[in-house]
C-alpha atoms as a PDB file:
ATOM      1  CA  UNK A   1     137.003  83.153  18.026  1.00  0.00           C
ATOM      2  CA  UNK A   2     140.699  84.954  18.342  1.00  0.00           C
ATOM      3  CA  UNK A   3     140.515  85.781  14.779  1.00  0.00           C
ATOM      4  CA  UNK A   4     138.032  88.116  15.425  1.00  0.00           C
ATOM      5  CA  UNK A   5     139.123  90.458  17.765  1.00  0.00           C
ATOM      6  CA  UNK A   6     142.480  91.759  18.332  1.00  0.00           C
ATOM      7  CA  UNK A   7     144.246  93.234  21.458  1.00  0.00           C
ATOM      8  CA  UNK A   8     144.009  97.413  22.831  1.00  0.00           C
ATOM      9  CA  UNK A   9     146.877  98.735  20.614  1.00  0.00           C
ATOM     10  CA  UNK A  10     146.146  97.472  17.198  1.00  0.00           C
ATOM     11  CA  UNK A  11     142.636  97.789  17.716  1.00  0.00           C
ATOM     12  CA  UNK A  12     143.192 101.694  18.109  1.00  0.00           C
ATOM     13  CA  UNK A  13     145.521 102.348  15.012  1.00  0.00           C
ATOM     14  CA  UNK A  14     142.264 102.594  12.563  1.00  0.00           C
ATOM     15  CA  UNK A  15     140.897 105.431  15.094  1.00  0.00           C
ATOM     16  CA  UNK A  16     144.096 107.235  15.294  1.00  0.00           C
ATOM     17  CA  UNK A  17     144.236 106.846  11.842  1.00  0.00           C
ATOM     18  CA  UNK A  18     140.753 107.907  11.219  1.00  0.00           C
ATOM     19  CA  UNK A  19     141.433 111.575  13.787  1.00  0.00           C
ATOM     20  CA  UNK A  20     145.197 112.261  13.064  1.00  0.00           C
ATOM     21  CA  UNK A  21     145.489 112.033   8.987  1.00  0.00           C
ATOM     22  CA  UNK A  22     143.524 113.861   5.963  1.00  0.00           C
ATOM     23  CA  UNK A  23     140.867 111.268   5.109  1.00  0.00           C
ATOM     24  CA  UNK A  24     138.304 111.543   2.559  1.00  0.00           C
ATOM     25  CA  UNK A  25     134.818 112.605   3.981  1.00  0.00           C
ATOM     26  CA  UNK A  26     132.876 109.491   3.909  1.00  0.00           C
ATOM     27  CA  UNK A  27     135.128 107.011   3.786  1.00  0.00           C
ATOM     28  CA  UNK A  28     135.405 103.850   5.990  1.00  0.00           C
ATOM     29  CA  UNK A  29     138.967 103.282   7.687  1.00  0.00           C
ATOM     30  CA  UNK A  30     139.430  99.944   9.654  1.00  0.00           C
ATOM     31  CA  UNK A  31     142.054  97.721   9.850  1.00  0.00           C
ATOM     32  CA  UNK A  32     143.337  95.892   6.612  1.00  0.00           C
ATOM     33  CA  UNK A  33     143.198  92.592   7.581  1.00  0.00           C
ATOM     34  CA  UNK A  34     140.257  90.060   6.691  1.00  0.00           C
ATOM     35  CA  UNK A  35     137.049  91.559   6.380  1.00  0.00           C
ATOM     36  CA  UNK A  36     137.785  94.171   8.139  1.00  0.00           C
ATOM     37  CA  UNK A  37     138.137  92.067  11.368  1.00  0.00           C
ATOM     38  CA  UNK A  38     141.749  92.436  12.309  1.00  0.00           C
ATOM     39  CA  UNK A  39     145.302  93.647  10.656  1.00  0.00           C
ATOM     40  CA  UNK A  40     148.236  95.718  11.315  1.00  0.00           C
ATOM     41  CA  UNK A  41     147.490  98.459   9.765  1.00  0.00           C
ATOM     42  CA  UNK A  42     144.581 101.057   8.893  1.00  0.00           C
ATOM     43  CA  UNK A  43     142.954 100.785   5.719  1.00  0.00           C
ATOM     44  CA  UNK A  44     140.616 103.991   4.081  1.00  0.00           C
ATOM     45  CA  UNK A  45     138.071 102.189   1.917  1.00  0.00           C
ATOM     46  CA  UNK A  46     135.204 103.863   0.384  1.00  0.00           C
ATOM     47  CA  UNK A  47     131.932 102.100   2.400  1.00  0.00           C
ATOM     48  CA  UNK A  48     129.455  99.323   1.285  1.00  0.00           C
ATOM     49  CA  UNK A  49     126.738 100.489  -1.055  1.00  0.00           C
ATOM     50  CA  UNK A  50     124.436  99.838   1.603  1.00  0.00           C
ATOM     51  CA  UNK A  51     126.472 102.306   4.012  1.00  0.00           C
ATOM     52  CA  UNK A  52     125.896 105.123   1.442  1.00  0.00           C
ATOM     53  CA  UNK A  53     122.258 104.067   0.951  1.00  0.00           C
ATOM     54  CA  UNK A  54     120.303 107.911   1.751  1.00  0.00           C
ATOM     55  CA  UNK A  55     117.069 104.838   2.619  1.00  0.00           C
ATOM     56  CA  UNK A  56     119.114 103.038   4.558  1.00  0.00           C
ATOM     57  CA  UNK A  57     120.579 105.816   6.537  1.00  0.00           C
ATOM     58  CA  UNK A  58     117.169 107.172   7.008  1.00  0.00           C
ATOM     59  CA  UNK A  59     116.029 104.239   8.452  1.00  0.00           C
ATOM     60  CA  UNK A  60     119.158 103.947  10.702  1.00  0.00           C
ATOM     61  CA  UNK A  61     118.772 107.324  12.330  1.00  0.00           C
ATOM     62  CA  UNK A  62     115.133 106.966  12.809  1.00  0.00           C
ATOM     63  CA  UNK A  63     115.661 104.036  14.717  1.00  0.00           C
ATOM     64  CA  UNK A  64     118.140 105.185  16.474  1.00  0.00           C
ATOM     65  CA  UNK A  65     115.997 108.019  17.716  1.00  0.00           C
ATOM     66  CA  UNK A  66     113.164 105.666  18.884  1.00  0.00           C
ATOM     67  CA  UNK A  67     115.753 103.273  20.496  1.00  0.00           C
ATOM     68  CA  UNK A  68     116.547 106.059  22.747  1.00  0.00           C
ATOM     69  CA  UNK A  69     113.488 108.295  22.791  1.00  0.00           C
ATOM     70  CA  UNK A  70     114.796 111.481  21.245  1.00  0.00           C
ATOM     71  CA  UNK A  71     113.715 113.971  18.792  1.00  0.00           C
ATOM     72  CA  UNK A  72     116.528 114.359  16.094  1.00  0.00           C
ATOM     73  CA  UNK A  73     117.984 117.441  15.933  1.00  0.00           C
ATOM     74  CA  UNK A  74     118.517 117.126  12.149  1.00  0.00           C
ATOM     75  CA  UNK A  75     116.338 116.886   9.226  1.00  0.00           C
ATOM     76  CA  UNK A  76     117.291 113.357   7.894  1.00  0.00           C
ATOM     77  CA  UNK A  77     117.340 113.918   3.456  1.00  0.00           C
ATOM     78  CA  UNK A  78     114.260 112.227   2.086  1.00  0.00           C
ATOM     79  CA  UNK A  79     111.828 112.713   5.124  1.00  0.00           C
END
């Protein structure tokens, strides 16, 4: 499936992207290509619905924490 990954250098331009410029708090950057899959450049998109979901989230880091047998250190909103 070579249209779903791409090689090292494009792969990194989203991160560089994502540390080097002024992007919005809460904002998804990956690269522009389809679905989000490949492409040659970085793309700032405002996440899913389901990414900004305070349940969802909730759930996420909870699980997370159990995965790997920690406490977590913050107080997740709605617990």
């Amino acid at each position: 499936m070579p249209f779903l990954v791409q090689n090292v250098e494009p792969a990194t331009v989203p991160i560089v992207h994502a540390v080097s410029r002024d992007v919005p708090g809460n904002a998804y950057v990956g690269p522009d290509g389809l679905f989000s899959f490949t492409g040659r450049r970085a793309a700032v998109r405002r996440p899913s619905r389901a990414a900004r979901n305070p349940a969802t989230a909730a759930r996420l880091w909870q699980r997370t924490a159990a995965l790997l047998d920690v406490a977590p250190a913050i107080r997740v909103p709605g617990e």
